[in-house]
PDB file of N, CA and C in Angstrom:
ATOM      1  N   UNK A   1     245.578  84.790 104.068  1.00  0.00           N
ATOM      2  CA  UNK A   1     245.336  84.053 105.286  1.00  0.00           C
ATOM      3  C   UNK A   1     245.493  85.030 106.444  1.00  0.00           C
ATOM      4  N   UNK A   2     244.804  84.822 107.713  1.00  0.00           N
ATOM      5  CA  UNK A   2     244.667  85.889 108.699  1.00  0.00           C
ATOM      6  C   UNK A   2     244.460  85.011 109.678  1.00  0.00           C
ATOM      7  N   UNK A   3     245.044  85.410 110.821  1.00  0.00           N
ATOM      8  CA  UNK A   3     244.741  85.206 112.408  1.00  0.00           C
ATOM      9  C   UNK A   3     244.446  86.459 112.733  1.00  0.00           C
ATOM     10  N   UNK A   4     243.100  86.065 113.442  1.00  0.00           N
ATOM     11  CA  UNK A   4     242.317  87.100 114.239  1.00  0.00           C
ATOM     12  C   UNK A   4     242.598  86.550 115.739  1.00  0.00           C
ATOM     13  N   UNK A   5     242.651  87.284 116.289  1.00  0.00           N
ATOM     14  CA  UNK A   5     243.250  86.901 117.820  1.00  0.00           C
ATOM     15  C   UNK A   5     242.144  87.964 118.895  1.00  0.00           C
ATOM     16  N   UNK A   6     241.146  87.473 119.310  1.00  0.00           N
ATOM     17  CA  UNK A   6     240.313  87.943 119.810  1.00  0.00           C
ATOM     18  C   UNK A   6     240.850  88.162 121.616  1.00  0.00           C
ATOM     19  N   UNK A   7     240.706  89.645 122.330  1.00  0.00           N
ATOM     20  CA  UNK A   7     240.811  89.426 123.690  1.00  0.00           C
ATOM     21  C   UNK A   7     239.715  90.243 124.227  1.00  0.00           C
ATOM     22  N   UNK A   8     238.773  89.168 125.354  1.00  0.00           N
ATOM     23  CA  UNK A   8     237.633  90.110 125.835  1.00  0.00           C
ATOM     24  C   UNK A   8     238.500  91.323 126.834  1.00  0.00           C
ATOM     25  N   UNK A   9     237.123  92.401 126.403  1.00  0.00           N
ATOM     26  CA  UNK A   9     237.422  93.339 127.292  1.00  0.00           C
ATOM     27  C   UNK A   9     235.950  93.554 128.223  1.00  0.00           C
ATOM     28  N   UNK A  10     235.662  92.144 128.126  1.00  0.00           N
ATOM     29  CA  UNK A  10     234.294  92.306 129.307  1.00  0.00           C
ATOM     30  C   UNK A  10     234.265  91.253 130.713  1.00  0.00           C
ATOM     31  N   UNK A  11     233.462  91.231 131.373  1.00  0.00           N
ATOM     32  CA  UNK A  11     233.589  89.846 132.560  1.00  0.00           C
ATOM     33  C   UNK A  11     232.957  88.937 131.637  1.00  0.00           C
ATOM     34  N   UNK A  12     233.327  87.263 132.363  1.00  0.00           N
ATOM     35  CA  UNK A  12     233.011  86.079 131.420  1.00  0.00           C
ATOM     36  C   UNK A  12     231.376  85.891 131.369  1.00  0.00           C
ATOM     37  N   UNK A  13     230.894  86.474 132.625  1.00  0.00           N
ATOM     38  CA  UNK A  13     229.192  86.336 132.402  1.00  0.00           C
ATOM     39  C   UNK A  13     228.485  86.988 130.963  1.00  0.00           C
ATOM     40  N   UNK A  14     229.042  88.565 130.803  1.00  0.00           N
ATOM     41  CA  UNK A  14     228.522  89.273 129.857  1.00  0.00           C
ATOM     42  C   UNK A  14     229.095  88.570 128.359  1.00  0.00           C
ATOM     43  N   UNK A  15     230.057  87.507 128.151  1.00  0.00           N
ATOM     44  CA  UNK A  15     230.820  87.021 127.429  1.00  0.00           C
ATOM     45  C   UNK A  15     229.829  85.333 127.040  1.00  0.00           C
ATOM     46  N   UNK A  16     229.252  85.101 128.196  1.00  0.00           N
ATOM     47  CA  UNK A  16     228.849  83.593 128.263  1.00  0.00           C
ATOM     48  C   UNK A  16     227.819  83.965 127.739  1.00  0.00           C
ATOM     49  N   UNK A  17     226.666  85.108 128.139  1.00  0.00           N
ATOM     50  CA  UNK A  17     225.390  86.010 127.782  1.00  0.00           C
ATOM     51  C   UNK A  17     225.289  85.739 126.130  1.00  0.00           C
ATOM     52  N   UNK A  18     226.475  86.212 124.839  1.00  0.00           N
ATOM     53  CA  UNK A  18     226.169  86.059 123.721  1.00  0.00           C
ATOM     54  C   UNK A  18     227.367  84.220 122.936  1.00  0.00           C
ATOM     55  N   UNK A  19     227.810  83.791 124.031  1.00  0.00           N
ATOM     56  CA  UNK A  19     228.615  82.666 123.568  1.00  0.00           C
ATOM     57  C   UNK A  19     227.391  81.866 122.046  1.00  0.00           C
ATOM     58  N   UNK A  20     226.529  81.468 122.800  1.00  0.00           N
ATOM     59  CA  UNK A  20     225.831  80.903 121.895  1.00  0.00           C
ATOM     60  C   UNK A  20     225.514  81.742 120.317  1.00  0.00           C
ATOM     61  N   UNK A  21     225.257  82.801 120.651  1.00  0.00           N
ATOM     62  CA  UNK A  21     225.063  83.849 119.454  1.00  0.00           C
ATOM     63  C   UNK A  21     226.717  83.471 118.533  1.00  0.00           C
ATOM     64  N   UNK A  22     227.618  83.961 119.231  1.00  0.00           N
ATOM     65  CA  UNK A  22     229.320  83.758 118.607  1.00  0.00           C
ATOM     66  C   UNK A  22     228.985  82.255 117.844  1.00  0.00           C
ATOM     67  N   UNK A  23     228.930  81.083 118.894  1.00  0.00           N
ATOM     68  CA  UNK A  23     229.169  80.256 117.798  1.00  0.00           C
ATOM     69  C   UNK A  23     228.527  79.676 117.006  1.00  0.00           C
ATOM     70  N   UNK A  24     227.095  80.379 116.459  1.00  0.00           N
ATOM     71  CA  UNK A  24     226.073  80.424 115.207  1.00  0.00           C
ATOM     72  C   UNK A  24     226.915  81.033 114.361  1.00  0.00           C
ATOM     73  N   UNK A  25     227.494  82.166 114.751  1.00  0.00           N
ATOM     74  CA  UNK A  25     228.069  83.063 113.882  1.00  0.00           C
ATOM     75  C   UNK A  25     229.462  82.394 113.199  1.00  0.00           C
ATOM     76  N   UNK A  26     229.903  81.883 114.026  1.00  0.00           N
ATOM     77  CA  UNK A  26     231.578  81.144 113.310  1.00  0.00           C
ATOM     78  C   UNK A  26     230.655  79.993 112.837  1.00  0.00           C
ATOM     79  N   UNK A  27     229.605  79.324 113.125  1.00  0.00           N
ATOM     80  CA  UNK A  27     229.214  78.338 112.016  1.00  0.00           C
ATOM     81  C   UNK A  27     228.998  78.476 110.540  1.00  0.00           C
ATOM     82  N   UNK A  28     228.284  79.772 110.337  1.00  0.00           N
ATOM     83  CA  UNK A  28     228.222  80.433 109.397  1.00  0.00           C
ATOM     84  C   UNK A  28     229.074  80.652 108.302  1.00  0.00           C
ATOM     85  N   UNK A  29     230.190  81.336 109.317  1.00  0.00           N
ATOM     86  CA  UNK A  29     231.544  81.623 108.028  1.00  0.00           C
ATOM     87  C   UNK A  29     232.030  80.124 108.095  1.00  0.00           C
ATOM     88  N   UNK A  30     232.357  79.204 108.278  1.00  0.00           N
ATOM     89  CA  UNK A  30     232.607  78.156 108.543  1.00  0.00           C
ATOM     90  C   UNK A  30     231.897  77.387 107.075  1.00  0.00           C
ATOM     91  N   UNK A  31     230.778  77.474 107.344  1.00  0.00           N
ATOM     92  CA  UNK A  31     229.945  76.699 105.934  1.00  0.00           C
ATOM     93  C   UNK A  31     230.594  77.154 105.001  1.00  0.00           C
ATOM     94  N   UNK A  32     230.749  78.350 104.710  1.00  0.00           N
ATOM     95  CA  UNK A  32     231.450  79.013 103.634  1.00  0.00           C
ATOM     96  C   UNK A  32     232.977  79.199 103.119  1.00  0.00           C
ATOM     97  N   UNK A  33     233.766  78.788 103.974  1.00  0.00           N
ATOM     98  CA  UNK A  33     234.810  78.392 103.792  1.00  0.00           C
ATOM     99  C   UNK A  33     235.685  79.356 104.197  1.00  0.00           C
ATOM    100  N   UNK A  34     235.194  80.650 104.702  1.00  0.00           N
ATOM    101  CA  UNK A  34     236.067  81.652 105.278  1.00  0.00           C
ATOM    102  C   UNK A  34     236.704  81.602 106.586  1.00  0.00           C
ATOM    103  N   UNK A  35     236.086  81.042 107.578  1.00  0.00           N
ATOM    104  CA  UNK A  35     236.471  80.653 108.847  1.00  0.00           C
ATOM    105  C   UNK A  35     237.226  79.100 108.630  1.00  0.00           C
ATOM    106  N   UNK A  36     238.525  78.741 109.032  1.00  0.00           N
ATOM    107  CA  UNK A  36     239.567  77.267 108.843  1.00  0.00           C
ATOM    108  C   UNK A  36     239.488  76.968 110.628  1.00  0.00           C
ATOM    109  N   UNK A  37     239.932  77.252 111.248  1.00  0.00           N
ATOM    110  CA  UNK A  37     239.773  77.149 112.563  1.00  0.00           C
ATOM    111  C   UNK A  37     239.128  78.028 113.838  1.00  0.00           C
ATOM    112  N   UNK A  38     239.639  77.589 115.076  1.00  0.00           N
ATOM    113  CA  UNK A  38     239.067  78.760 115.747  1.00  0.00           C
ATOM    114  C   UNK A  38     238.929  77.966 116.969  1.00  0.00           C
ATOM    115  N   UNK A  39     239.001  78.930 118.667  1.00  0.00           N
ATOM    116  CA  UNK A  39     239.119  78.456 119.525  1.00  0.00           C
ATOM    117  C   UNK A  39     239.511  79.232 120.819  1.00  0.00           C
ATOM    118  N   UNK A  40     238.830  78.611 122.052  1.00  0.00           N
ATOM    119  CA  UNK A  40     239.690  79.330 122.795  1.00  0.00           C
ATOM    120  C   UNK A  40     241.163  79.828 123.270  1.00  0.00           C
ATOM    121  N   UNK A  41     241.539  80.507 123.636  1.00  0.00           N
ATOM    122  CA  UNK A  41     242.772  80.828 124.233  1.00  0.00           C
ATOM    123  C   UNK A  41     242.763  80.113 125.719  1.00  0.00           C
ATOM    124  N   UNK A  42     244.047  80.211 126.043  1.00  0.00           N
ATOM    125  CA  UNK A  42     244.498  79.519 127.259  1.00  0.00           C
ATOM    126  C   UNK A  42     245.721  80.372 127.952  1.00  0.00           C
ATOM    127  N   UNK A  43     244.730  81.408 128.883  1.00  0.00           N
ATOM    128  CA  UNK A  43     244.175  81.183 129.885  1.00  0.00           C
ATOM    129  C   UNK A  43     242.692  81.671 128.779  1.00  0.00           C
ATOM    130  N   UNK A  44     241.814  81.316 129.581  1.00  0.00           N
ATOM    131  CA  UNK A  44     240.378  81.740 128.312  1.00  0.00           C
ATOM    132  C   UNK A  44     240.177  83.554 128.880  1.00  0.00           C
ATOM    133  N   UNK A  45     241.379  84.011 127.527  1.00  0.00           N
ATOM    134  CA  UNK A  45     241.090  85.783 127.986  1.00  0.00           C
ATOM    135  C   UNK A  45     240.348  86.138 126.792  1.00  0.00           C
ATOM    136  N   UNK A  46     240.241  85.449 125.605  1.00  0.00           N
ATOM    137  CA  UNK A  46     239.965  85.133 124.291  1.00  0.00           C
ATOM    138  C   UNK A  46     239.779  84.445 123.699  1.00  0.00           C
ATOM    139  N   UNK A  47     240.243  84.269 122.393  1.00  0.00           N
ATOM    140  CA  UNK A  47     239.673  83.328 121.125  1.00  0.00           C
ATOM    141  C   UNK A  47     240.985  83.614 119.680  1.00  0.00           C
ATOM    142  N   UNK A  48     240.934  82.587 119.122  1.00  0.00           N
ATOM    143  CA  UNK A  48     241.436  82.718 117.840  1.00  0.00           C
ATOM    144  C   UNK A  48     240.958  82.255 116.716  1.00  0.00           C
ATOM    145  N   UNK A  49     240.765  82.947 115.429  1.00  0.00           N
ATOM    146  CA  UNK A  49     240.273  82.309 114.699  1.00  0.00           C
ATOM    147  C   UNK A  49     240.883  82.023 113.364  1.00  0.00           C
ATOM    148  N   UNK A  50     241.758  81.316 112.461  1.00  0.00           N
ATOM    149  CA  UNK A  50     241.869  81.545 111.635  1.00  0.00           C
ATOM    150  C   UNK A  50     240.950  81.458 110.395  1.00  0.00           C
ATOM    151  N   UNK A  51     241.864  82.416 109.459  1.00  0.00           N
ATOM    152  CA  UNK A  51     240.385  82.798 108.137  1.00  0.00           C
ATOM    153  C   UNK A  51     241.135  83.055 107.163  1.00  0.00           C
ATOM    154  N   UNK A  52     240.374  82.543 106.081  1.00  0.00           N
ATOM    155  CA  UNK A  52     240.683  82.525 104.573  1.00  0.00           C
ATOM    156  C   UNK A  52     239.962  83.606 103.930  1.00  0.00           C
ATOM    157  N   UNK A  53     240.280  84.856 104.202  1.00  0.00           N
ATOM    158  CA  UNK A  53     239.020  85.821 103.327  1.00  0.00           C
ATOM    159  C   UNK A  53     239.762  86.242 102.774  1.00  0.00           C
ATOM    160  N   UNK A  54     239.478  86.981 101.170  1.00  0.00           N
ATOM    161  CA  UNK A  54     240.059  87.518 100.097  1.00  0.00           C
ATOM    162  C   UNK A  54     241.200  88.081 100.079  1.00  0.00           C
ATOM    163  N   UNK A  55     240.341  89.222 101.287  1.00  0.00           N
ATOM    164  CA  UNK A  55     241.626  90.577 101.437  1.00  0.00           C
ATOM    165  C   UNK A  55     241.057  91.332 102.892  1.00  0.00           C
ATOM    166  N   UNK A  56     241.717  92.142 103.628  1.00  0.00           N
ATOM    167  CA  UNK A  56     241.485  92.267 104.870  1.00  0.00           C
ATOM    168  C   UNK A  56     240.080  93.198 104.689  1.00  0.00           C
ATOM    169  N   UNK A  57     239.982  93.888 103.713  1.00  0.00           N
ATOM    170  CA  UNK A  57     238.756  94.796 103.836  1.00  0.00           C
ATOM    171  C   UNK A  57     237.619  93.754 104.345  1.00  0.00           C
ATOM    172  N   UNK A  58     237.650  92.347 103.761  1.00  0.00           N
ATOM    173  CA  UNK A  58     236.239  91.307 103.608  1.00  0.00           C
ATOM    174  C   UNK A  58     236.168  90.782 104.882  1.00  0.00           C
ATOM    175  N   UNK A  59     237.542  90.494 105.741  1.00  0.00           N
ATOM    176  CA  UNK A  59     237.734  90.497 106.873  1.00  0.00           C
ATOM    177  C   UNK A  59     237.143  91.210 107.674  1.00  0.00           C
ATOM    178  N   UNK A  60     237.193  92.540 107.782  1.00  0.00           N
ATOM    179  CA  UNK A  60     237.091  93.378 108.501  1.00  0.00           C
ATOM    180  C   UNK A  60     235.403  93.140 108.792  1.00  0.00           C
ATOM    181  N   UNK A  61     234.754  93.315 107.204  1.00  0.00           N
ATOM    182  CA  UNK A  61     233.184  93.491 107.530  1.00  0.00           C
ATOM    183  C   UNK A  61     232.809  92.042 107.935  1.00  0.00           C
ATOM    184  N   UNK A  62     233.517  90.882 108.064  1.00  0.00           N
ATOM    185  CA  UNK A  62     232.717  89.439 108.645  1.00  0.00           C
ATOM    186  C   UNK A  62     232.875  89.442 110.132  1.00  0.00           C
ATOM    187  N   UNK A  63     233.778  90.265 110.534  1.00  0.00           N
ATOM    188  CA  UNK A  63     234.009  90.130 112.028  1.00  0.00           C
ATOM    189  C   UNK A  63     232.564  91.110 112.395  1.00  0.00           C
ATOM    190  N   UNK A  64     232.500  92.540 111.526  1.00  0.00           N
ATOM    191  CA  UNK A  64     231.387  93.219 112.045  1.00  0.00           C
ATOM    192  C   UNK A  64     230.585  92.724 112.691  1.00  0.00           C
ATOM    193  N   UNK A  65     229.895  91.703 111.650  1.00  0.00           N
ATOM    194  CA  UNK A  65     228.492  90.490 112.386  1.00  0.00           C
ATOM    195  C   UNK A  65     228.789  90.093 113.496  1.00  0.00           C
ATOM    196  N   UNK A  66     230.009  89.542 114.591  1.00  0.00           N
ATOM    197  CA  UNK A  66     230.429  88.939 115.133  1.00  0.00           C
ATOM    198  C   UNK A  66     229.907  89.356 116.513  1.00  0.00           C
ATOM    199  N   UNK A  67     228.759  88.712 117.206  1.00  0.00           N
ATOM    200  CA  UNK A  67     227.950  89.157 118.658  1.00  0.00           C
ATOM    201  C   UNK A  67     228.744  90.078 119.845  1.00  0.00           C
ATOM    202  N   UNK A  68     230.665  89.541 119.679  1.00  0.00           N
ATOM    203  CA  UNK A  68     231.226  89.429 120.622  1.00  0.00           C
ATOM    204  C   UNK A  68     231.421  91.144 120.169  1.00  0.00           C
ATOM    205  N   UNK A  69     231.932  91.400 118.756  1.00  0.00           N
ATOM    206  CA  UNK A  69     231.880  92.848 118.155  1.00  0.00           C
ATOM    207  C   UNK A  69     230.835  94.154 118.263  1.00  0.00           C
ATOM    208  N   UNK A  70     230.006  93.341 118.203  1.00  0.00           N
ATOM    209  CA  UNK A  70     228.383  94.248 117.864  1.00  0.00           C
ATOM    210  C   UNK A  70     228.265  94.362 119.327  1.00  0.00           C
ATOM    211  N   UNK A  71     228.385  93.743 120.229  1.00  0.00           N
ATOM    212  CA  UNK A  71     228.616  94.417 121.966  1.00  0.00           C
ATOM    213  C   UNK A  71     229.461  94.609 122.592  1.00  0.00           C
ATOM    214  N   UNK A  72     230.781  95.055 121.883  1.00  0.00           N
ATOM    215  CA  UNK A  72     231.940  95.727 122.676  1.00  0.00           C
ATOM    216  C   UNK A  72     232.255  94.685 123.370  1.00  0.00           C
ATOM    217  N   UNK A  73     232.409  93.472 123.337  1.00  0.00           N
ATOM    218  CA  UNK A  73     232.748  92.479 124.194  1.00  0.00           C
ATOM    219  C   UNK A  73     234.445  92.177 124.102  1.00  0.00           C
ATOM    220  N   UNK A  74     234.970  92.609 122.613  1.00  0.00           N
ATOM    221  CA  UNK A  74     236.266  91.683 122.810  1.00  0.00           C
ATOM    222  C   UNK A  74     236.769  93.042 121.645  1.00  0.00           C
ATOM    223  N   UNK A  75     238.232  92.922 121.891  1.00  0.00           N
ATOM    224  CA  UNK A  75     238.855  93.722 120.837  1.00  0.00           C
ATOM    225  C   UNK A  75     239.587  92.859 119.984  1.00  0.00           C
ATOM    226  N   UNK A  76     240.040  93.098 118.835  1.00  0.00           N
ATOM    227  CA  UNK A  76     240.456  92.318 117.647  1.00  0.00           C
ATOM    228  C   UNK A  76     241.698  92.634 117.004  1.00  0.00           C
ATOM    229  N   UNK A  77     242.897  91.762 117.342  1.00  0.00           N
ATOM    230  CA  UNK A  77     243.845  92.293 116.497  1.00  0.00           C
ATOM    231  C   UNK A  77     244.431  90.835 115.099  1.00  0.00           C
ATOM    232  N   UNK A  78     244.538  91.469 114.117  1.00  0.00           N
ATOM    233  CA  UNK A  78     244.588  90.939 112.730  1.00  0.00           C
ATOM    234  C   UNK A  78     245.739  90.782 112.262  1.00  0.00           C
ATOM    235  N   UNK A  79     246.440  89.704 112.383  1.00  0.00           N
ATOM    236  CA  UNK A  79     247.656  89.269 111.086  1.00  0.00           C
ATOM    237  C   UNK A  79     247.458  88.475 110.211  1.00  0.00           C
ATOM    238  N   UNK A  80     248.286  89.346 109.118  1.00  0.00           N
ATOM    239  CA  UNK A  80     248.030  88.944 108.016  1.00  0.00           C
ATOM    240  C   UNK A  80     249.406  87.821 107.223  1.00  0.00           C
ATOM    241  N   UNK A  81     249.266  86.835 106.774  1.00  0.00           N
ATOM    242  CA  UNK A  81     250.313  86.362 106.627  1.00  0.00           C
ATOM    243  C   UNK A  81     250.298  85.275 105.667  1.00  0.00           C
ATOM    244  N   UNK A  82     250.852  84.667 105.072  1.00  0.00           N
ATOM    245  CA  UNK A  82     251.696  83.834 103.401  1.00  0.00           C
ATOM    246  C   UNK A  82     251.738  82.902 103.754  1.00  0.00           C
ATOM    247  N   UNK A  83     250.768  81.417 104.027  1.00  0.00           N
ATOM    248  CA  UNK A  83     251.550  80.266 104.585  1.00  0.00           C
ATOM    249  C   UNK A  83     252.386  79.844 102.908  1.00  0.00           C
ATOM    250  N   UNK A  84     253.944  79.601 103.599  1.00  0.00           N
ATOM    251  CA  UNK A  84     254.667  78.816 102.506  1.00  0.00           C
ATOM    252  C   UNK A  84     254.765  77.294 102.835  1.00  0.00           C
ATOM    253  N   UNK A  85     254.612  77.101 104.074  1.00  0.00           N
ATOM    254  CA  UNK A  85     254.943  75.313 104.177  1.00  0.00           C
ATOM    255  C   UNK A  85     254.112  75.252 105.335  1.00  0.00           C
ATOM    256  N   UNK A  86     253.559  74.111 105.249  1.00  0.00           N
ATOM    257  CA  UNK A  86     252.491  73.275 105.954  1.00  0.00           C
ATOM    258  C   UNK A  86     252.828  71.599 106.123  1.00  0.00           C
ATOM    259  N   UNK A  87     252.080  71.081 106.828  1.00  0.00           N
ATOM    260  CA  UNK A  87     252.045  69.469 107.031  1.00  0.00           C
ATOM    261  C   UNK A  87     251.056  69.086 105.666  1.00  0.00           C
ATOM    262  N   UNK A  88     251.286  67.726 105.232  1.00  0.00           N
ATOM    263  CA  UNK A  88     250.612  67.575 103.882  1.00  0.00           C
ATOM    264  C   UNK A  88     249.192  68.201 104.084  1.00  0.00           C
ATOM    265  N   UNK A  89     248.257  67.942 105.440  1.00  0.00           N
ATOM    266  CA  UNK A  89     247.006  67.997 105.227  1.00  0.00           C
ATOM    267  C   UNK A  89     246.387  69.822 104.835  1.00  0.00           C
ATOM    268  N   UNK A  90     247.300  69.986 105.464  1.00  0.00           N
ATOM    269  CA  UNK A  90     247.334  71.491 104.804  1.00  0.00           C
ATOM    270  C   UNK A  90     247.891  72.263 103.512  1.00  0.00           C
ATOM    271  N   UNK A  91     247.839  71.389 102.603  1.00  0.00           N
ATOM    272  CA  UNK A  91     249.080  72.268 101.902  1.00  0.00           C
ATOM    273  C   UNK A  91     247.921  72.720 100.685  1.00  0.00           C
ATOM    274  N   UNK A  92     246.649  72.844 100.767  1.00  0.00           N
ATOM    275  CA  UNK A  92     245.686  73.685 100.378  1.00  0.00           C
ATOM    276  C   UNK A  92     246.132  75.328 100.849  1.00  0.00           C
ATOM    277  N   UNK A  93     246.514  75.293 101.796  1.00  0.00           N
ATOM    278  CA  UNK A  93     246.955  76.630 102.303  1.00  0.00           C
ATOM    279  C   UNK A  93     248.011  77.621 101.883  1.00  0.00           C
ATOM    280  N   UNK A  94     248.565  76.843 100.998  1.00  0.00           N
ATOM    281  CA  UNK A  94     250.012  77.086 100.494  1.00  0.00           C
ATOM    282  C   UNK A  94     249.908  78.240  99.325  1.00  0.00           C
ATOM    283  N   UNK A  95     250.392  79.199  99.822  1.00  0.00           N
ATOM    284  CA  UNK A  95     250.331  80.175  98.405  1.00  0.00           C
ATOM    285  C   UNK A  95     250.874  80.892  97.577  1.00  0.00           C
TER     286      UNK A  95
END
């Protein structure tokens, strides 16, 4: 399990420019079961997404695709982490 914690390093116009592109792209992993959540931050400097991918290498190359990536828009930092306890609706997560 991984939180990706996205923070732009661009203005919100050049950010709004590929928004639509971004969220084709989290639809995507989404169908597939790799993307679980995801969202803005507050104040909106970023985004978070959590993700179910294998192992961080698989991680690494799904963010590649990611509009906000492929134009230097946002930098990406990755934790990696064990959920042990959850609320029932989660306890798919449990590992």
């Amino acid at each position: 399990m991984f939180i990706v914690s996205l923070t732009y390093i661009s203005e919100m116009p050049e950010i709004n420019k590929y928004l639509e592109a971004h969220i084709e792209y989290l639809d995507k992993y989404y169908e597939v079961g790799i993307f679980l959540a995801s969202g803005r931050k507050v104040p909106r400097n970023g985004g978070v997404i959590l993700a179910q991918a294998e192992n961080l290498d698989e991680l690494e190359v799904i963010l590649n695709y990611d509009p906000f990536k492929i134009h230097n828009l946002a930098n990406y930092e990755i934790t990696e982490f064990v959920p042990s306890k959850t609320v029932p609706e989660l306890a798919f997560l449990i590992q």
